[in-house]
PDB file of N, CA and C in Angstrom:
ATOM      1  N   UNK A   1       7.648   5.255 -34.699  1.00  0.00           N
ATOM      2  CA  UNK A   1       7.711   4.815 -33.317  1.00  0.00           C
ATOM      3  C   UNK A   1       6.330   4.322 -32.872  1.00  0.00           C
ATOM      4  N   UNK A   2       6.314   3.240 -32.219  1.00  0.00           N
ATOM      5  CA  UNK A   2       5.040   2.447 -31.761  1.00  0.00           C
ATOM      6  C   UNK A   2       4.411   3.710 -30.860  1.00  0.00           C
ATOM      7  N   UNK A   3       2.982   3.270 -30.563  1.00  0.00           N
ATOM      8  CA  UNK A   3       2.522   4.373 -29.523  1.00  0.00           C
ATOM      9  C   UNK A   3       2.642   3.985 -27.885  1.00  0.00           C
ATOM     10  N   UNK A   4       3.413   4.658 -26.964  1.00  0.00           N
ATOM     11  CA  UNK A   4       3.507   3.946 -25.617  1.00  0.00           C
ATOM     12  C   UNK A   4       2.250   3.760 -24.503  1.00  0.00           C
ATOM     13  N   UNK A   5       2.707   3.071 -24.018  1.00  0.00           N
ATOM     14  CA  UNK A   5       1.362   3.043 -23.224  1.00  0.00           C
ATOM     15  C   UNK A   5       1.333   4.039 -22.249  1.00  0.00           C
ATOM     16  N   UNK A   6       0.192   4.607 -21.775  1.00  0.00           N
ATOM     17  CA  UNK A   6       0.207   5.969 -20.496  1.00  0.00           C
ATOM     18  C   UNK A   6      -0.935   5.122 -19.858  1.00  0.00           C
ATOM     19  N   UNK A   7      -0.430   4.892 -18.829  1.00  0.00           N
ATOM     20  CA  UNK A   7      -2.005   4.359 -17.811  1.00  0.00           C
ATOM     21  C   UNK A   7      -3.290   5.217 -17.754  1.00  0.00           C
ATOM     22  N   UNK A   8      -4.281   4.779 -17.444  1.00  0.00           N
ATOM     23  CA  UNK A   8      -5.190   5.490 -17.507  1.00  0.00           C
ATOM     24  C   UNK A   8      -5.679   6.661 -16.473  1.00  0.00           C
ATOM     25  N   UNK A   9      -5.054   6.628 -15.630  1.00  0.00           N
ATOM     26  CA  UNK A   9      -5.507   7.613 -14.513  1.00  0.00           C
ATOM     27  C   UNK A   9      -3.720   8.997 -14.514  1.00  0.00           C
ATOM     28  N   UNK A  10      -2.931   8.506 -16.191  1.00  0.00           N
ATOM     29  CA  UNK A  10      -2.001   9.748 -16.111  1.00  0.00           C
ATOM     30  C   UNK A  10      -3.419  10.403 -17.738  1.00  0.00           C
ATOM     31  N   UNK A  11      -3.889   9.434 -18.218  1.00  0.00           N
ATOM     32  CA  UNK A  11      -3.986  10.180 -19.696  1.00  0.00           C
ATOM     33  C   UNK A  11      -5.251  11.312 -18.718  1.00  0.00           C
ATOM     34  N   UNK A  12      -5.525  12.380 -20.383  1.00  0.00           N
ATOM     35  CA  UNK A  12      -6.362  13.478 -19.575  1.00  0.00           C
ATOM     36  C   UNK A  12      -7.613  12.913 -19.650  1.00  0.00           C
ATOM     37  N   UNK A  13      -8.832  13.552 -19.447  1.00  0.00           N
ATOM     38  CA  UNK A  13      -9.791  13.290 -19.493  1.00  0.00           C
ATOM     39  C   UNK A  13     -10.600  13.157 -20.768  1.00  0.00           C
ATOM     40  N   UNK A  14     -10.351  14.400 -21.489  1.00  0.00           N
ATOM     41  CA  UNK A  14     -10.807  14.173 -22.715  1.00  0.00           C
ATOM     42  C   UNK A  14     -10.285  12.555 -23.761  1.00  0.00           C
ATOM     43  N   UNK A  15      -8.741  12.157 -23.510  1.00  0.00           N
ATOM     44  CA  UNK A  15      -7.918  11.046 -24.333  1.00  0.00           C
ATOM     45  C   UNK A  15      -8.905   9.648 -23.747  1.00  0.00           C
ATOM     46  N   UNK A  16      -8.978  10.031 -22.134  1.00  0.00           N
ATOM     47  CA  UNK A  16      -9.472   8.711 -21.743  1.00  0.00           C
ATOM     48  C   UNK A  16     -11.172   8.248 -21.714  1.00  0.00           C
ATOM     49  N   UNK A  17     -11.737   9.486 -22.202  1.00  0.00           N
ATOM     50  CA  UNK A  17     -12.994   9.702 -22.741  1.00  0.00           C
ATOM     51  C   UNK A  17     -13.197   8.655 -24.345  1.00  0.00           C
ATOM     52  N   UNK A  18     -12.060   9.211 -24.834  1.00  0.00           N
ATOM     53  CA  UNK A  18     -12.054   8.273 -26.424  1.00  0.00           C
ATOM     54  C   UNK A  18     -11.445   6.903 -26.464  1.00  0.00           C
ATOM     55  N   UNK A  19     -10.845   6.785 -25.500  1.00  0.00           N
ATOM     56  CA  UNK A  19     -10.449   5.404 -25.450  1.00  0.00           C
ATOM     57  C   UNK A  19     -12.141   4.556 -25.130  1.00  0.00           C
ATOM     58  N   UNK A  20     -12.030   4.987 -23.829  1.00  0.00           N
ATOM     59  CA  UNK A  20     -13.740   4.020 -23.283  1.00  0.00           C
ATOM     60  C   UNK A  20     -14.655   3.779 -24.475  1.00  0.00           C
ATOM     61  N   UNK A  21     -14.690   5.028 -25.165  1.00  0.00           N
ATOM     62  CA  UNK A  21     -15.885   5.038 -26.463  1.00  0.00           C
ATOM     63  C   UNK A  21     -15.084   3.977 -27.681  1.00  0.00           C
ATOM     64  N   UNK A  22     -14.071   4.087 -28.032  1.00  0.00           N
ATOM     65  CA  UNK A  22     -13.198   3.220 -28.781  1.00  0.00           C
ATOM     66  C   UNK A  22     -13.460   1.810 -28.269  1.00  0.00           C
ATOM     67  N   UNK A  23     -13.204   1.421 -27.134  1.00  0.00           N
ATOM     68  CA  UNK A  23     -13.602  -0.280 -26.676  1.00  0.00           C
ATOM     69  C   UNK A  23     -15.078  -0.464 -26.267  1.00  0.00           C
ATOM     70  N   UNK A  24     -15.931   0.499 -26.247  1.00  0.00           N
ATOM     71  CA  UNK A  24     -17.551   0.305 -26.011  1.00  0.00           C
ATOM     72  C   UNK A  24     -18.280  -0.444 -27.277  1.00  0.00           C
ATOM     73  N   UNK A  25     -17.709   0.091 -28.481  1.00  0.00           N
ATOM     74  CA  UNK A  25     -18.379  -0.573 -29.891  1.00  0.00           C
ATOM     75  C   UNK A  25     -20.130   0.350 -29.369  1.00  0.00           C
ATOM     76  N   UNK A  26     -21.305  -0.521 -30.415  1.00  0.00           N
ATOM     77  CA  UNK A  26     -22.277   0.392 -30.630  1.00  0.00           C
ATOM     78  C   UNK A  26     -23.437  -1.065 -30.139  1.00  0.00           C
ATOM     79  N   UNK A  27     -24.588  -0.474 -30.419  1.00  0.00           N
ATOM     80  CA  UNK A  27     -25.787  -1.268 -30.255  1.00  0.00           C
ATOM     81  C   UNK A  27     -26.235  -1.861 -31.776  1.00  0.00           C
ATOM     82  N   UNK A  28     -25.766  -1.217 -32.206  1.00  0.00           N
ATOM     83  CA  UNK A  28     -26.341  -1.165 -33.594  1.00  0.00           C
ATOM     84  C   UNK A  28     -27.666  -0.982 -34.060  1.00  0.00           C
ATOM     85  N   UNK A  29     -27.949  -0.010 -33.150  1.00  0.00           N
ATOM     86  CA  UNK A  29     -29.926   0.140 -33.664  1.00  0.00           C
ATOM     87  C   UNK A  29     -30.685   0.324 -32.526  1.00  0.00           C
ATOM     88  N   UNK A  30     -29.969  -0.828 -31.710  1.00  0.00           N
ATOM     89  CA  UNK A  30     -31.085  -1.155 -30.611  1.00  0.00           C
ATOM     90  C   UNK A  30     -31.048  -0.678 -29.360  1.00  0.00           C
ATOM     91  N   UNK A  31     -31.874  -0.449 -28.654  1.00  0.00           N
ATOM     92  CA  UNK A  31     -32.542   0.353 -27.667  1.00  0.00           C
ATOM     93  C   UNK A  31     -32.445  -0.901 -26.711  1.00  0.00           C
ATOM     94  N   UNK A  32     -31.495  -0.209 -25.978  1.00  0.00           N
ATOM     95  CA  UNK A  32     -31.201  -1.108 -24.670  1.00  0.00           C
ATOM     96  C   UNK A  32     -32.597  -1.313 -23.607  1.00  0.00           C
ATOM     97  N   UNK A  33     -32.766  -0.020 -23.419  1.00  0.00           N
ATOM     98  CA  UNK A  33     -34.330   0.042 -23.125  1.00  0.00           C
ATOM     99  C   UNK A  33     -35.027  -0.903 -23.504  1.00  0.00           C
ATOM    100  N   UNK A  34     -35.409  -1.023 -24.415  1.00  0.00           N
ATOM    101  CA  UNK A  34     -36.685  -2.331 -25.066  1.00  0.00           C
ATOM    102  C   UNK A  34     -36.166  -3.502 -24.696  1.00  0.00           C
ATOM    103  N   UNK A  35     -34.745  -4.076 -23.993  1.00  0.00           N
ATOM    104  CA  UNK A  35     -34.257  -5.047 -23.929  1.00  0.00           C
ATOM    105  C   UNK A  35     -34.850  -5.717 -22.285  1.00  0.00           C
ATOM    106  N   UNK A  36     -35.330  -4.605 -21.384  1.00  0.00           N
ATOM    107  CA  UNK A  36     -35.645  -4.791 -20.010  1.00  0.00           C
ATOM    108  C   UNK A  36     -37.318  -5.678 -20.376  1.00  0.00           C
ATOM    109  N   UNK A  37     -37.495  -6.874 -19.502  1.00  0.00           N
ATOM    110  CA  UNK A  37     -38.670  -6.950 -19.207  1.00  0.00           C
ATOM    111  C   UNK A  37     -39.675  -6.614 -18.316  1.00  0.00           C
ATOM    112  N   UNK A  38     -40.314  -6.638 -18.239  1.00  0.00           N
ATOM    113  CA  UNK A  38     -41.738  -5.308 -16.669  1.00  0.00           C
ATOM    114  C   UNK A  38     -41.151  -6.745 -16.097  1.00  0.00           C
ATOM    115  N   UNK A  39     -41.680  -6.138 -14.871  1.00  0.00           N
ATOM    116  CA  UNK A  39     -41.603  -6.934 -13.328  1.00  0.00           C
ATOM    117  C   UNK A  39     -42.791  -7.311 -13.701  1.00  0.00           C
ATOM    118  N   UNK A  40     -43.517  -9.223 -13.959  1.00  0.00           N
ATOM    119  CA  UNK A  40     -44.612  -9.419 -13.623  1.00  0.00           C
ATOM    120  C   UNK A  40     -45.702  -9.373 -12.364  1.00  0.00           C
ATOM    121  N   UNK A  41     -44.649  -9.046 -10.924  1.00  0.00           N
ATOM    122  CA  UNK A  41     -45.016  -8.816 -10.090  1.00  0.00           C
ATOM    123  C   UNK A  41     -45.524  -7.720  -9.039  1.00  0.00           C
ATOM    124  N   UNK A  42     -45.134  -6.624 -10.277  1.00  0.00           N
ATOM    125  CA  UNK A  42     -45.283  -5.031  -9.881  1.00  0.00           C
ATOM    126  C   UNK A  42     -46.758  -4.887  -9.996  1.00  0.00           C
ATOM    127  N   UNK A  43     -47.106  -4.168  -9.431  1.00  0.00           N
ATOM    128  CA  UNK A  43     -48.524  -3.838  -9.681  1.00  0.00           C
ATOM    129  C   UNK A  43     -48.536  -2.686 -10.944  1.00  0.00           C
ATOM    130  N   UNK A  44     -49.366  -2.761 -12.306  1.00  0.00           N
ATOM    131  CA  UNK A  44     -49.359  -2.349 -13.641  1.00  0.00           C
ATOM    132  C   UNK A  44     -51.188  -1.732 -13.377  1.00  0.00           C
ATOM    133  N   UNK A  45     -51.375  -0.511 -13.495  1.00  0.00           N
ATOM    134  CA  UNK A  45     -52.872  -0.201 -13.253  1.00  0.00           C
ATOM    135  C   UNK A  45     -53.136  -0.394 -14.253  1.00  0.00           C
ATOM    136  N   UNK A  46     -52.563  -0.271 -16.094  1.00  0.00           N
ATOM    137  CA  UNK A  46     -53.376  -1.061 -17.391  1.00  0.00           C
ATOM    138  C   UNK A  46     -54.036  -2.431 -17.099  1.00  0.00           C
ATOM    139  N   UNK A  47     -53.156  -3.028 -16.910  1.00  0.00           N
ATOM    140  CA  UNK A  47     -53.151  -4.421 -16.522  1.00  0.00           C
ATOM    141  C   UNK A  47     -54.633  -4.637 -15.807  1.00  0.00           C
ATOM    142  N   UNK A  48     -54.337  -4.058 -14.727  1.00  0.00           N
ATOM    143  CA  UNK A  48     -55.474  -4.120 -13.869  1.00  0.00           C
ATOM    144  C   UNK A  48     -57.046  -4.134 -14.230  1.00  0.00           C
ATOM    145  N   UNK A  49     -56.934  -2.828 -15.034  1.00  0.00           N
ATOM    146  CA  UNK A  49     -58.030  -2.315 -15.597  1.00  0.00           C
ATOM    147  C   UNK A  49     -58.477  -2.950 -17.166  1.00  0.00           C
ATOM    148  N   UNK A  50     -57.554  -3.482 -17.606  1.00  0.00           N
ATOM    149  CA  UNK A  50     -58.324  -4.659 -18.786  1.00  0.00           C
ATOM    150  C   UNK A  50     -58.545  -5.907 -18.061  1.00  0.00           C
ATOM    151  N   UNK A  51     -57.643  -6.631 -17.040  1.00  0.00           N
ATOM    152  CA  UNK A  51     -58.351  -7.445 -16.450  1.00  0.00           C
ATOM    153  C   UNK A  51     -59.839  -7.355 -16.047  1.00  0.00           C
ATOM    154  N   UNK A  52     -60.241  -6.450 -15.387  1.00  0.00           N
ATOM    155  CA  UNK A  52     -61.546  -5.758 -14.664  1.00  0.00           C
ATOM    156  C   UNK A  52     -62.025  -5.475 -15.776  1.00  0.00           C
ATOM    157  N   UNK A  53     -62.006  -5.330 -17.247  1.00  0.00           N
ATOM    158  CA  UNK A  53     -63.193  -5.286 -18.424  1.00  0.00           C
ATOM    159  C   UNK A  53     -63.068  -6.417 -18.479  1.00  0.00           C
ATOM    160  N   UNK A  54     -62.359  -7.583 -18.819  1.00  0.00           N
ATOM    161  CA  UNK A  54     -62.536  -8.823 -19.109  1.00  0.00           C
ATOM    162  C   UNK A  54     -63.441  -9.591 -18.183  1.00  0.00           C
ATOM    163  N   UNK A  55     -63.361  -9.359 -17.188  1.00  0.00           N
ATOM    164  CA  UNK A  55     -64.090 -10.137 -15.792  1.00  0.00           C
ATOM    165  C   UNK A  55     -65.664  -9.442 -16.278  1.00  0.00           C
ATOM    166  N   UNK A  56     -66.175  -8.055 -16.152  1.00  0.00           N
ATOM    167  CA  UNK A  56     -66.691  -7.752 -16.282  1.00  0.00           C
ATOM    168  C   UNK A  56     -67.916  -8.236 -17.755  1.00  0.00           C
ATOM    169  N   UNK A  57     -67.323  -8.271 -19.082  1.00  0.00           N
ATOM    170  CA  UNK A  57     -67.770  -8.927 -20.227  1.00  0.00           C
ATOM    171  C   UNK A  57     -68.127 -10.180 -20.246  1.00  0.00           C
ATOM    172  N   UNK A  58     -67.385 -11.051 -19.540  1.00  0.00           N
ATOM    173  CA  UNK A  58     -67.851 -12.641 -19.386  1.00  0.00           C
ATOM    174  C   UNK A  58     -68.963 -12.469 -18.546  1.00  0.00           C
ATOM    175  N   UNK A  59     -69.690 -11.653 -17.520  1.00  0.00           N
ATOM    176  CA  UNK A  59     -70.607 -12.004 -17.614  1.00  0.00           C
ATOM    177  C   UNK A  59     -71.853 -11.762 -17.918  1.00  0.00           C
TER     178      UNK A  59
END
């Protein structure tokens, strides 16, 4: 017998837990994280502070 369909808000929590993970698939490795770029417009105090050695060395 085929499997029937149960909507998602009758299946339990745990069934509809494995479904979501079943249609999510994977990253394969990668770090979603590393995928974000910085705000160039945020203020970065590294940033800041190698700028301010660089300024500083030129002269």
């Amino acid at each position: 017998m085929a499997n029937k369909y149960i909507p998602k808000d009758k299946m339990s929590k745990k069934k509809r837990r494995a479904e979501y993970a079943k249609r999510r698939g994977s990253w394969n490795g990668v770090s979603p994280e590393t995928r974000v770029m910085p705000n160039k417009k945020a203020y970065d105090r590294n940033r800041a502070r190698s700028q301010m050695r660089r300024e500083t060395q030129d002269v």
